[in-house]
PDB file of N, CA and C in Angstrom:
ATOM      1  N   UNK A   1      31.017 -57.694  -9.884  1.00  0.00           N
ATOM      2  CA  UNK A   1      30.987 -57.315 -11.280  1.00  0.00           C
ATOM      3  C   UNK A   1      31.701 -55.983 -11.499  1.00  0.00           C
ATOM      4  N   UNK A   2      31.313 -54.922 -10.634  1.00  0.00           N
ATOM      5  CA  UNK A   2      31.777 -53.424 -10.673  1.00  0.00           C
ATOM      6  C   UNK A   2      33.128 -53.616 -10.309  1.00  0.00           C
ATOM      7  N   UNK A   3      33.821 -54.658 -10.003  1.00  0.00           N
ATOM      8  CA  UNK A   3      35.150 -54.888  -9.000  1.00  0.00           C
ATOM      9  C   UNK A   3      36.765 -55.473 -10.323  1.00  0.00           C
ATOM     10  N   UNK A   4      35.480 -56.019 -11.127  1.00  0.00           N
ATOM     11  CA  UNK A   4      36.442 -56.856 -12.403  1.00  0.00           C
ATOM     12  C   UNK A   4      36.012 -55.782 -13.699  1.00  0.00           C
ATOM     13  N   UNK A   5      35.252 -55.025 -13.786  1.00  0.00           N
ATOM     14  CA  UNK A   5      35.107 -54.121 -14.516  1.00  0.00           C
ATOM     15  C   UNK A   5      36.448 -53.332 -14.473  1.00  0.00           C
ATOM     16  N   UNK A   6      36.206 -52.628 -13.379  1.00  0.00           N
ATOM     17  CA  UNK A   6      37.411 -51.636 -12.816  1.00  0.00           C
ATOM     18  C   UNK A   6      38.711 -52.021 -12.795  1.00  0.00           C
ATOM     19  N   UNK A   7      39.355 -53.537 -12.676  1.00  0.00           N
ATOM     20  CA  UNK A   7      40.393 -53.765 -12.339  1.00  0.00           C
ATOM     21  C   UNK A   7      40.951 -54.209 -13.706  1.00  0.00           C
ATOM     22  N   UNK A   8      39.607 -54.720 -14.463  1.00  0.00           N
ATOM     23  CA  UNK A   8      40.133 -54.914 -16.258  1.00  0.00           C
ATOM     24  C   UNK A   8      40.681 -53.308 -16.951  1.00  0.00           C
ATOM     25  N   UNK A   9      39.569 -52.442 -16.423  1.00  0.00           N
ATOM     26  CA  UNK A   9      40.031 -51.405 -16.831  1.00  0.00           C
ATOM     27  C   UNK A   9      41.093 -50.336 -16.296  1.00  0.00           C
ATOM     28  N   UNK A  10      41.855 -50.589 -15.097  1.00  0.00           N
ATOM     29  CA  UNK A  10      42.962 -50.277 -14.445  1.00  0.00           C
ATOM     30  C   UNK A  10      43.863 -51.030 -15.454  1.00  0.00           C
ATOM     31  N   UNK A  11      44.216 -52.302 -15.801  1.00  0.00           N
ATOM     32  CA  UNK A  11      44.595 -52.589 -16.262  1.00  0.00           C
ATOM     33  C   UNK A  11      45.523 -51.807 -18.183  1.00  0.00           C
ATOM     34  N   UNK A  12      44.362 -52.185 -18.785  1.00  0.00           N
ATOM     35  CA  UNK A  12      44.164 -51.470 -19.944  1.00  0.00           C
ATOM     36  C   UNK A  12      44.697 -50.258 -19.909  1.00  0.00           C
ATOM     37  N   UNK A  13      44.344 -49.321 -18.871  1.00  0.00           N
ATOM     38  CA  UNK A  13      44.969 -48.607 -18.311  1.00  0.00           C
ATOM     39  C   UNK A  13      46.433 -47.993 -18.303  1.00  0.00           C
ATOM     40  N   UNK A  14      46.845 -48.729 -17.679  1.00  0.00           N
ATOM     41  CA  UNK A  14      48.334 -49.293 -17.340  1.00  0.00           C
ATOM     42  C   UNK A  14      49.350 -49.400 -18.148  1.00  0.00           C
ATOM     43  N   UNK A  15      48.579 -50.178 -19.339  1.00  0.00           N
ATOM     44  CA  UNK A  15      49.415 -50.760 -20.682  1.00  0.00           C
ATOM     45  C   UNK A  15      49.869 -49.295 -21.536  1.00  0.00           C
ATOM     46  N   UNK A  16      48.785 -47.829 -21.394  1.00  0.00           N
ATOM     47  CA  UNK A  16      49.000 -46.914 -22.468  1.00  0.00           C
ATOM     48  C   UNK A  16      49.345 -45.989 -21.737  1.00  0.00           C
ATOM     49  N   UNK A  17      50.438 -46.195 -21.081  1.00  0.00           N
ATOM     50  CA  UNK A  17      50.678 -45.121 -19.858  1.00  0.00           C
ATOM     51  C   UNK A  17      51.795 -44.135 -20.967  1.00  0.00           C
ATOM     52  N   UNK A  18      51.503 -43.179 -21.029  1.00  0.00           N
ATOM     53  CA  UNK A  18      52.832 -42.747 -22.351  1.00  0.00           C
ATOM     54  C   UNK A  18      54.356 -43.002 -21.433  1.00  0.00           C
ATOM     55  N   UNK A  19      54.841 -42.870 -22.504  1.00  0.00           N
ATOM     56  CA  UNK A  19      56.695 -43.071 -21.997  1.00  0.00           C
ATOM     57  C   UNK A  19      57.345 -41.854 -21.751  1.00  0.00           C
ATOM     58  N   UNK A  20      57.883 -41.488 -21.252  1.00  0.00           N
ATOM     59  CA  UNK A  20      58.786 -40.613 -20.101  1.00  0.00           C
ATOM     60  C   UNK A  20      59.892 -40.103 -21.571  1.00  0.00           C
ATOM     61  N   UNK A  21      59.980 -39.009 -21.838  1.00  0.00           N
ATOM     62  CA  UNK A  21      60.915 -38.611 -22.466  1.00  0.00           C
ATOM     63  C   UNK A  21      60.231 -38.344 -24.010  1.00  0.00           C
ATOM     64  N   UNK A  22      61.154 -38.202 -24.671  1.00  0.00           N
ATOM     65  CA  UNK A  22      60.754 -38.078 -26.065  1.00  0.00           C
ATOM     66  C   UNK A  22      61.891 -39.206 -27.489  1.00  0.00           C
ATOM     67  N   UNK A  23      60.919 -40.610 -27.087  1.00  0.00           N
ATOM     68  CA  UNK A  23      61.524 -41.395 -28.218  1.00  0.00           C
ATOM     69  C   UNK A  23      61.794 -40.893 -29.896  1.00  0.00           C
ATOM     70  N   UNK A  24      60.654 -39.712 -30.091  1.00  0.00           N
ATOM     71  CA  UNK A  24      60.367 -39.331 -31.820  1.00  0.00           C
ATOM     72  C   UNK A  24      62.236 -38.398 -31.834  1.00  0.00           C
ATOM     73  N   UNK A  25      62.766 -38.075 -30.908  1.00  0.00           N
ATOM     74  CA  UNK A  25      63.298 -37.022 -30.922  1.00  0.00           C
ATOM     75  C   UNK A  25      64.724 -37.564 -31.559  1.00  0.00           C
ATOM     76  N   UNK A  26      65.059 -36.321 -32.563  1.00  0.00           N
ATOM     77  CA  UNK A  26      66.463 -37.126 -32.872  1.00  0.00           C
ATOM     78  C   UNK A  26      67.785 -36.953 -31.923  1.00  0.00           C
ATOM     79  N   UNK A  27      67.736 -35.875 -31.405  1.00  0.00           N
ATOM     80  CA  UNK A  27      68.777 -35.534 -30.367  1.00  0.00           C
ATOM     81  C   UNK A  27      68.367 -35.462 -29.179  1.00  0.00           C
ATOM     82  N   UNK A  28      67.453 -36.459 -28.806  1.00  0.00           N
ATOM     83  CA  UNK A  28      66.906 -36.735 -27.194  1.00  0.00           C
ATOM     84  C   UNK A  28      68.087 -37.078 -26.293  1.00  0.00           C
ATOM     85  N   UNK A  29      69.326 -37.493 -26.848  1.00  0.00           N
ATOM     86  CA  UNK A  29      70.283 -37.830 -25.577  1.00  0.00           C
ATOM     87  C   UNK A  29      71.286 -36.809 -25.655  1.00  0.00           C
ATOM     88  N   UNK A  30      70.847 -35.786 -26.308  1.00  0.00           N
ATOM     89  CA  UNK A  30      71.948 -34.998 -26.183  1.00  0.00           C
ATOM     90  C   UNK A  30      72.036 -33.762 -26.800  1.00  0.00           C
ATOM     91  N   UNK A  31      71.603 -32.559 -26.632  1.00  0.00           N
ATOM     92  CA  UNK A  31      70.985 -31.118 -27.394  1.00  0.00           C
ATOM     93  C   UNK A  31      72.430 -30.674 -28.261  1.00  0.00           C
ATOM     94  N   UNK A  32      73.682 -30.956 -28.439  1.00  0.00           N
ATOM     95  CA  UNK A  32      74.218 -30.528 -29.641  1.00  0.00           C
ATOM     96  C   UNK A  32      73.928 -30.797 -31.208  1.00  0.00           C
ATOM     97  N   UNK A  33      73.464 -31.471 -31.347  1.00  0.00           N
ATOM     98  CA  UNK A  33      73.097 -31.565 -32.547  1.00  0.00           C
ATOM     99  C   UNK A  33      71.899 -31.039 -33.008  1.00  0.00           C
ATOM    100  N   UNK A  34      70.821 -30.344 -32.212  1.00  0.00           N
ATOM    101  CA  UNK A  34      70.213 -29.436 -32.435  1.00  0.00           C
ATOM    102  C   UNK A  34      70.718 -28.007 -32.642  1.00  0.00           C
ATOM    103  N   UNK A  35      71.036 -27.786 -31.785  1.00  0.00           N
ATOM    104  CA  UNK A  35      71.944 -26.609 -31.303  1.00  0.00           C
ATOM    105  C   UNK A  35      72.962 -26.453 -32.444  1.00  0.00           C
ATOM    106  N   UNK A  36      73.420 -27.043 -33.013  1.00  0.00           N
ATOM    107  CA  UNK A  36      74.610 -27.427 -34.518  1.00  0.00           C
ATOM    108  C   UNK A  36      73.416 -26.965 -35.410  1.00  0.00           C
ATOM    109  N   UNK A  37      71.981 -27.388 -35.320  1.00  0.00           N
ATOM    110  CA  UNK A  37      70.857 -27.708 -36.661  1.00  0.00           C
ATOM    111  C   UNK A  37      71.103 -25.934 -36.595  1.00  0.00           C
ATOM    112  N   UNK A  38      70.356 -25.699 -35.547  1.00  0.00           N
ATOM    113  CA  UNK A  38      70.061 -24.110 -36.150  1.00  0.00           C
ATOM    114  C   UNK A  38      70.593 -23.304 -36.198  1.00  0.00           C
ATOM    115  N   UNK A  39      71.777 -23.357 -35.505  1.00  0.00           N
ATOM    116  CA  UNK A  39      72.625 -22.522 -35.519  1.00  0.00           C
ATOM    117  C   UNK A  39      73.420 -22.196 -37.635  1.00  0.00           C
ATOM    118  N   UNK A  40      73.405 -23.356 -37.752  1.00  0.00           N
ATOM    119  CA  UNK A  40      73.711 -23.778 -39.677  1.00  0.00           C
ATOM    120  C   UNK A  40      72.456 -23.133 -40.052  1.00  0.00           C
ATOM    121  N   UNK A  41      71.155 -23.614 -39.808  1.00  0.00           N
ATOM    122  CA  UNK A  41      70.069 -22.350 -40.357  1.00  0.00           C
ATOM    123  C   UNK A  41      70.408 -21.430 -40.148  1.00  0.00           C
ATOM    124  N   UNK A  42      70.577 -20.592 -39.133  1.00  0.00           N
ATOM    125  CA  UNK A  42      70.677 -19.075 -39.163  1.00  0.00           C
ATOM    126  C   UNK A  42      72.164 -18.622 -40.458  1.00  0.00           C
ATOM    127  N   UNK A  43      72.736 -18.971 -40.033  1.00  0.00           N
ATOM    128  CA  UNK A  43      73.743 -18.493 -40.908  1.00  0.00           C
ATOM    129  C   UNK A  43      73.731 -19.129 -42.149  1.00  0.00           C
ATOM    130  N   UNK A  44      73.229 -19.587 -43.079  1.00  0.00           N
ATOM    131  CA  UNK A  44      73.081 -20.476 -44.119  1.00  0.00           C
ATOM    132  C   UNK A  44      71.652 -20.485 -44.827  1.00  0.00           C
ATOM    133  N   UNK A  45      70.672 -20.157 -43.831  1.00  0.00           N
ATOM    134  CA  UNK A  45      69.473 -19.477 -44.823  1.00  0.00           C
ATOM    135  C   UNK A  45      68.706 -18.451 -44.526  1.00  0.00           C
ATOM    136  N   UNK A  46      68.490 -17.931 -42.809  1.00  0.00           N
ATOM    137  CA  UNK A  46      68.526 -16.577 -42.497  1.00  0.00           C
ATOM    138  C   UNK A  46      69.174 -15.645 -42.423  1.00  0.00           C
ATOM    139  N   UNK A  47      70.197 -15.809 -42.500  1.00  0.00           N
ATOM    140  CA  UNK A  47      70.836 -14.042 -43.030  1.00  0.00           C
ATOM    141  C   UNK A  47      70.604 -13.999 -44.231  1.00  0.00           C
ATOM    142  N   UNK A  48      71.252 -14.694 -45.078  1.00  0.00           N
ATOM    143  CA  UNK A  48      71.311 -14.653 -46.639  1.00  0.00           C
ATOM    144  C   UNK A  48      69.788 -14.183 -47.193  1.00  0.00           C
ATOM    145  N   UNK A  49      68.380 -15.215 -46.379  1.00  0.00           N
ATOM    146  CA  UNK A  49      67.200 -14.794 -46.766  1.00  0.00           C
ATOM    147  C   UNK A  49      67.284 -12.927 -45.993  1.00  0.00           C
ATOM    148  N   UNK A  50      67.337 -12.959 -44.988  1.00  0.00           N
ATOM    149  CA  UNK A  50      67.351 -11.113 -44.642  1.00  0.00           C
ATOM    150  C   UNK A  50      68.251  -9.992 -46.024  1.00  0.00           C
ATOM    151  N   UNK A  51      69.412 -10.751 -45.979  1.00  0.00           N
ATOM    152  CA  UNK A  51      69.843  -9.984 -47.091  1.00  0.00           C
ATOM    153  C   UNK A  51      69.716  -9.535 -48.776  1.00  0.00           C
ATOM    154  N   UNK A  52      68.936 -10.974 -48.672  1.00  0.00           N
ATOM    155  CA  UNK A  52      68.194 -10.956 -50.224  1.00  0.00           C
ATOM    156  C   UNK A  52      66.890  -9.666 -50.630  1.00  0.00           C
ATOM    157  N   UNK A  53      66.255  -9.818 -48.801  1.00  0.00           N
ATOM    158  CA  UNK A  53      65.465  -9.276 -48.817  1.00  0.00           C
ATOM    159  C   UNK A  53      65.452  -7.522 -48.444  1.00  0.00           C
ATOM    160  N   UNK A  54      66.560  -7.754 -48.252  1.00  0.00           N
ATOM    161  CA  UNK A  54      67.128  -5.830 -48.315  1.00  0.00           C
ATOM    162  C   UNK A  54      67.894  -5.229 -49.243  1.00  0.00           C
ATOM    163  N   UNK A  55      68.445  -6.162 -50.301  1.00  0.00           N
ATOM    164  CA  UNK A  55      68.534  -5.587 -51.413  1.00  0.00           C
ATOM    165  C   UNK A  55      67.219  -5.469 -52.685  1.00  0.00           C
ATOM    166  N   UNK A  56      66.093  -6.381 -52.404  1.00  0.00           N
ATOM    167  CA  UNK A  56      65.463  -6.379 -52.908  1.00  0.00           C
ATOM    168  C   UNK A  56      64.245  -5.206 -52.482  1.00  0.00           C
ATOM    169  N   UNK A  57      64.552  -4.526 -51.336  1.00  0.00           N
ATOM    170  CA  UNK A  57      63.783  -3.146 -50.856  1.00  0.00           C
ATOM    171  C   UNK A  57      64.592  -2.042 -51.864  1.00  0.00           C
ATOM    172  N   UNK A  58      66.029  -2.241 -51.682  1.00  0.00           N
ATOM    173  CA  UNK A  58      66.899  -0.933 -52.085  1.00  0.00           C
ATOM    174  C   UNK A  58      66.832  -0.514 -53.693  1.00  0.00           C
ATOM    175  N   UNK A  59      66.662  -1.669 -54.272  1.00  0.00           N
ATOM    176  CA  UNK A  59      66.778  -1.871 -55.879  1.00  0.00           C
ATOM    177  C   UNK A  59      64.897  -1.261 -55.890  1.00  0.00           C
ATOM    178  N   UNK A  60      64.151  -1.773 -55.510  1.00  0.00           N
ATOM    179  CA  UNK A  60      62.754  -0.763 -55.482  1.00  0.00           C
ATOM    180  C   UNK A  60      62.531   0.027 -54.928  1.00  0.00           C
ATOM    181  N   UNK A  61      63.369   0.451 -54.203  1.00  0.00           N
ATOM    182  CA  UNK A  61      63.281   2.245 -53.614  1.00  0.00           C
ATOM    183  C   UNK A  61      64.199   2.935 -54.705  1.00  0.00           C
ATOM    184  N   UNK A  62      64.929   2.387 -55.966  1.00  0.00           N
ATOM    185  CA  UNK A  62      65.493   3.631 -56.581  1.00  0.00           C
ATOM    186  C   UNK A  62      64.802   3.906 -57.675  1.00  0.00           C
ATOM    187  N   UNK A  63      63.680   3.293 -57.782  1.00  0.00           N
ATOM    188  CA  UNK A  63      63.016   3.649 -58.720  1.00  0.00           C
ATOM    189  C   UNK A  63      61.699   4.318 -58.712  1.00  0.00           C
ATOM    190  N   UNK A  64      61.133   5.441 -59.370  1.00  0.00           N
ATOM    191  CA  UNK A  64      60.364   6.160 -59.465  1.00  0.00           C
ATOM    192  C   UNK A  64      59.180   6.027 -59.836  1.00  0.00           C
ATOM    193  N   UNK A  65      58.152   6.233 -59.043  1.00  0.00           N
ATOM    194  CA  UNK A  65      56.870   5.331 -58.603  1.00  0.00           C
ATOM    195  C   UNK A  65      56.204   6.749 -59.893  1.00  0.00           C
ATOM    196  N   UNK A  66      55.054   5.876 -60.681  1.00  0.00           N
ATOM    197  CA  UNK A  66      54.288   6.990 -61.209  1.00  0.00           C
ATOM    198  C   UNK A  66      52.696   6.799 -59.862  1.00  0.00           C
ATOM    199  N   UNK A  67      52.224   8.342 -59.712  1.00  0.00           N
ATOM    200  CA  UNK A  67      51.144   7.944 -59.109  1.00  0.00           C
ATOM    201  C   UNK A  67      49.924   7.734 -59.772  1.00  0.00           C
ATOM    202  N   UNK A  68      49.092   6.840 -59.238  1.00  0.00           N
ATOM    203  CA  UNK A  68      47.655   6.398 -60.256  1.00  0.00           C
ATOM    204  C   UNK A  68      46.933   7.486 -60.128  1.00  0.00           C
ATOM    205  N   UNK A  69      46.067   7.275 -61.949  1.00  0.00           N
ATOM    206  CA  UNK A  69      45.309   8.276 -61.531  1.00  0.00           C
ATOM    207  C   UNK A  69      44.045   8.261 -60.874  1.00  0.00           C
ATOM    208  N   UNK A  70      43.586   9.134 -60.175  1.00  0.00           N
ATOM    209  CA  UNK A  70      42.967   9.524 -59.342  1.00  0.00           C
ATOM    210  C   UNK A  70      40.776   9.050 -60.223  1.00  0.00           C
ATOM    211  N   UNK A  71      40.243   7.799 -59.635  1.00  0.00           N
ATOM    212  CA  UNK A  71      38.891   7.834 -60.153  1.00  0.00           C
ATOM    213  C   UNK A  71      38.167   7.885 -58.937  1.00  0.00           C
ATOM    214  N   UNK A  72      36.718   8.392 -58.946  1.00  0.00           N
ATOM    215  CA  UNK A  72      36.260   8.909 -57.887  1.00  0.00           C
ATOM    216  C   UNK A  72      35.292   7.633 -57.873  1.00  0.00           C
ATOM    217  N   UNK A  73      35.810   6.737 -57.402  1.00  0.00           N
ATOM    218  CA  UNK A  73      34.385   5.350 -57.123  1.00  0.00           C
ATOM    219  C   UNK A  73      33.561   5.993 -55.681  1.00  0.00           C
ATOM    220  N   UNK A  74      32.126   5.496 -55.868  1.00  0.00           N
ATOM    221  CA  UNK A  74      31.793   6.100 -54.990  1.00  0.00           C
ATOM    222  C   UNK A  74      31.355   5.149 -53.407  1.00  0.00           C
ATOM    223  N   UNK A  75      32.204   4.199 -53.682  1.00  0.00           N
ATOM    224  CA  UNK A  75      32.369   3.654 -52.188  1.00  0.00           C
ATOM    225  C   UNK A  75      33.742   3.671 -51.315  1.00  0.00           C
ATOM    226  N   UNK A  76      34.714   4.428 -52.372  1.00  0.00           N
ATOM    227  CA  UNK A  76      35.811   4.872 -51.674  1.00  0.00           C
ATOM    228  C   UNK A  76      35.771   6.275 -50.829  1.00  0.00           C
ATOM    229  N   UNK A  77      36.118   6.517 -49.855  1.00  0.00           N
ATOM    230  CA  UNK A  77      36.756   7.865 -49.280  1.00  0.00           C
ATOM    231  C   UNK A  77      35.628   8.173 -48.918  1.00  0.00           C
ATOM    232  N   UNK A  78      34.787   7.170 -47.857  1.00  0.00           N
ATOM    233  CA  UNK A  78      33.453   8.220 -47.627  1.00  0.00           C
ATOM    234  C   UNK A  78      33.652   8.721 -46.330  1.00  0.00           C
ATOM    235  N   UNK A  79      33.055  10.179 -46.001  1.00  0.00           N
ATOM    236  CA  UNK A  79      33.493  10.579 -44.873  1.00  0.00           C
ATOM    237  C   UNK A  79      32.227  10.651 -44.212  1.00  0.00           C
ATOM    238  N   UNK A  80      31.194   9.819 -43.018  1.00  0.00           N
ATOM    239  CA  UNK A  80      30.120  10.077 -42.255  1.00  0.00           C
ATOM    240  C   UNK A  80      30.585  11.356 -41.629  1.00  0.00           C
ATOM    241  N   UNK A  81      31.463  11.123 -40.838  1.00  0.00           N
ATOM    242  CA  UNK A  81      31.548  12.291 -40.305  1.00  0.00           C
ATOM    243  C   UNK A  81      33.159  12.945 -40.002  1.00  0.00           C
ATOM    244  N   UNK A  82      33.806  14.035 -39.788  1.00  0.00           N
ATOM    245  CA  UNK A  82      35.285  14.708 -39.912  1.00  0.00           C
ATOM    246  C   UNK A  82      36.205  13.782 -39.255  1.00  0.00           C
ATOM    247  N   UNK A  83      37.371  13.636 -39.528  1.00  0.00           N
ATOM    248  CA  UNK A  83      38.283  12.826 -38.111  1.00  0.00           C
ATOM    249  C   UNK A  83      38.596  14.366 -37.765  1.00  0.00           C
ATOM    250  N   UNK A  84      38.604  13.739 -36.264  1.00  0.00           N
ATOM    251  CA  UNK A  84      38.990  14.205 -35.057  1.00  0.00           C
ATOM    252  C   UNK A  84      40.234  15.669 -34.887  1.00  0.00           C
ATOM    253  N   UNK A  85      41.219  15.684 -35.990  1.00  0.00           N
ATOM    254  CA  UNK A  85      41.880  15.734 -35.883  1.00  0.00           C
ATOM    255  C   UNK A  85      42.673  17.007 -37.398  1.00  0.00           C
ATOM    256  N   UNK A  86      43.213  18.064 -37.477  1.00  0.00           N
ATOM    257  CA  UNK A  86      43.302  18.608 -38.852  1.00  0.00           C
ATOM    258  C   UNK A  86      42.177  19.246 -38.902  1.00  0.00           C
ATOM    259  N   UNK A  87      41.700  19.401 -40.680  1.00  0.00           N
ATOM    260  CA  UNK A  87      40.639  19.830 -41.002  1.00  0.00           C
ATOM    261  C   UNK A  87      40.005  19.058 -41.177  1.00  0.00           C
ATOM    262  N   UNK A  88      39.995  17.557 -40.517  1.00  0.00           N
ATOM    263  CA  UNK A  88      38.748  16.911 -40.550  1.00  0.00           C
ATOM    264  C   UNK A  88      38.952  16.041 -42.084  1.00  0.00           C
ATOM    265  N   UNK A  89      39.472  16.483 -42.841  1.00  0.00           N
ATOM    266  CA  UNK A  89      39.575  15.427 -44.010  1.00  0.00           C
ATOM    267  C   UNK A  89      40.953  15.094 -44.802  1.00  0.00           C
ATOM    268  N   UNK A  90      41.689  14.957 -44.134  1.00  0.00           N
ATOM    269  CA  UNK A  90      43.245  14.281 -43.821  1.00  0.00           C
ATOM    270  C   UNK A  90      43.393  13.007 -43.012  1.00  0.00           C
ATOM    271  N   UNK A  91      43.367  12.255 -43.799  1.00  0.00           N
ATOM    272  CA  UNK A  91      43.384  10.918 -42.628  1.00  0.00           C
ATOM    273  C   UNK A  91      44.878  11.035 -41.859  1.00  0.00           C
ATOM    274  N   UNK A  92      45.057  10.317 -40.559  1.00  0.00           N
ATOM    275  CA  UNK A  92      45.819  10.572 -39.541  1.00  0.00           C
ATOM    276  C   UNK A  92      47.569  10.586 -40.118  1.00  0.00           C
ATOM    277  N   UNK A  93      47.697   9.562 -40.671  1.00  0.00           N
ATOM    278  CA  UNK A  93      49.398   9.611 -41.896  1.00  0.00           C
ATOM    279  C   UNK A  93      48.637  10.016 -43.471  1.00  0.00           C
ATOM    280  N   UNK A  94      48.336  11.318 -43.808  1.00  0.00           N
ATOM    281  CA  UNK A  94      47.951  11.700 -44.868  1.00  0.00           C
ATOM    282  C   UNK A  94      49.494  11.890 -45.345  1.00  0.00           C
ATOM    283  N   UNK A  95      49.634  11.772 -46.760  1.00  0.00           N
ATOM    284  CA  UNK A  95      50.654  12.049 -47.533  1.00  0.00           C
ATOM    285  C   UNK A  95      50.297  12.577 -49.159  1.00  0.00           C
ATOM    286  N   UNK A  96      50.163  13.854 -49.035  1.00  0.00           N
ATOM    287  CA  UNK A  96      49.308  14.455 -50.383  1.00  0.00           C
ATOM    288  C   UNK A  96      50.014  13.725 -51.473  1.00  0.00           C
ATOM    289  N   UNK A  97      50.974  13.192 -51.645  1.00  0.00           N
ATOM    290  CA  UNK A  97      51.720  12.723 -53.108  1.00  0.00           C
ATOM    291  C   UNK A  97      50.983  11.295 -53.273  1.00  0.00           C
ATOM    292  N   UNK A  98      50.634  10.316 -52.420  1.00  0.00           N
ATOM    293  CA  UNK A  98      49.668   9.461 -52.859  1.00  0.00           C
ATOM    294  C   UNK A  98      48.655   9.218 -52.155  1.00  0.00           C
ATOM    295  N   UNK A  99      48.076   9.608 -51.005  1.00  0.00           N
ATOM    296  CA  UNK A  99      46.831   9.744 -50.445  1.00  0.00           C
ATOM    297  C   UNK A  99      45.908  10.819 -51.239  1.00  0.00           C
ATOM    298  N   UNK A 100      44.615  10.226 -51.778  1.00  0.00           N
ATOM    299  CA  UNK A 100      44.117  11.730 -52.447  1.00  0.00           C
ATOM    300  C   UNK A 100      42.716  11.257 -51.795  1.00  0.00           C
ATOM    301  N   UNK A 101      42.152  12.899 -51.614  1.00  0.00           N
ATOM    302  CA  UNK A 101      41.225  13.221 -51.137  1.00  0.00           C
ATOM    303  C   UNK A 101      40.030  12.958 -51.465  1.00  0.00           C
ATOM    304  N   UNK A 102      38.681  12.988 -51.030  1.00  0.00           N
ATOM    305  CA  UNK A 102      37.364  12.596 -51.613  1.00  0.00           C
ATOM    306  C   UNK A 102      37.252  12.987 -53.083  1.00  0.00           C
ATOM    307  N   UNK A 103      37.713  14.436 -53.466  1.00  0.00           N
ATOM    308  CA  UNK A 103      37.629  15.227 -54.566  1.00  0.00           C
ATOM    309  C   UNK A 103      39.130  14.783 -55.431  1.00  0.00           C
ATOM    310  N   UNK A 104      39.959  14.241 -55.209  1.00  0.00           N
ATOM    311  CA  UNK A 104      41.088  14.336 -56.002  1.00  0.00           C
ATOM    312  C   UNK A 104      42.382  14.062 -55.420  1.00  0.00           C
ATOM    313  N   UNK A 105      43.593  14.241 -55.782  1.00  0.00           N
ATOM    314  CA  UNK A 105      44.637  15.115 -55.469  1.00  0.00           C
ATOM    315  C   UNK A 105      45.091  16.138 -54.954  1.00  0.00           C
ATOM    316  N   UNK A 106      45.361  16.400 -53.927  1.00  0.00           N
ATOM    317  CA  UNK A 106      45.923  18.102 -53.500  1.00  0.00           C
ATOM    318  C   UNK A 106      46.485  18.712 -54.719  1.00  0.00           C
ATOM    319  N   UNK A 107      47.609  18.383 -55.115  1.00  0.00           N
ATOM    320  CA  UNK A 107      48.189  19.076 -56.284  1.00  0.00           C
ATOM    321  C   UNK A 107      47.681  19.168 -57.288  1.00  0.00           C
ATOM    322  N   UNK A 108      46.507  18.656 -57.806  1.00  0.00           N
ATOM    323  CA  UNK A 108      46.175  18.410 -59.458  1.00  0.00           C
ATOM    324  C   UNK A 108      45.095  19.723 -59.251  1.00  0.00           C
TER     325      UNK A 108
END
């Protein structure tokens, strides 16, 4: 019984053995036409997308940011205890023109 079990299921087996290679593939016999695919992407929608996207930095870097004003919510900017580092209440890339302090603004 254990002998025709096993040999039905060797069988069955057998039949779903996957296939060697890649049938889904469109250029399975031969990598130029991949190699053609992306190479036409890169030049045809990644640069152009990189370049879209660096004029679209330059055109918003020439324009002049107003800074918000400054409301003191009181779950922002809490300090348990000093950083490490300064006077303790400068976070590590502080930039007084839009980082503002527990109390405010440096400049105001």
């Amino acid at each position: 019984m254990a002998v025709a079990v096993t040999s039905r299921l060797s069988r069955l087996l057998g039949r779903s053995r996957p296939q060697l290679g890649r049938p889904m593939s469109s250029a399975a016999e031969s990598g130029e036409g991949s190699a053609r695919m992306w190479k036409m992407l890169t030049f045809f929608v990644a640069l152009p997308g990189v370049g879209v996207c660096m004029l679209n930095v330059y055109l918003k870097s020439q324009k002049e940011h107003e800074r918000p004003e400054f409301v003191a919510y009181p779950h922002l900017r809490i300090r348990t205890k000093p950083f490490p580092w300064g006077d303790g209440n400068h976070t590590l890339f502080h930039n007084s023109h839009v980082n503002p302090l527990p109390t405010g603004y440096e400049d105001e």
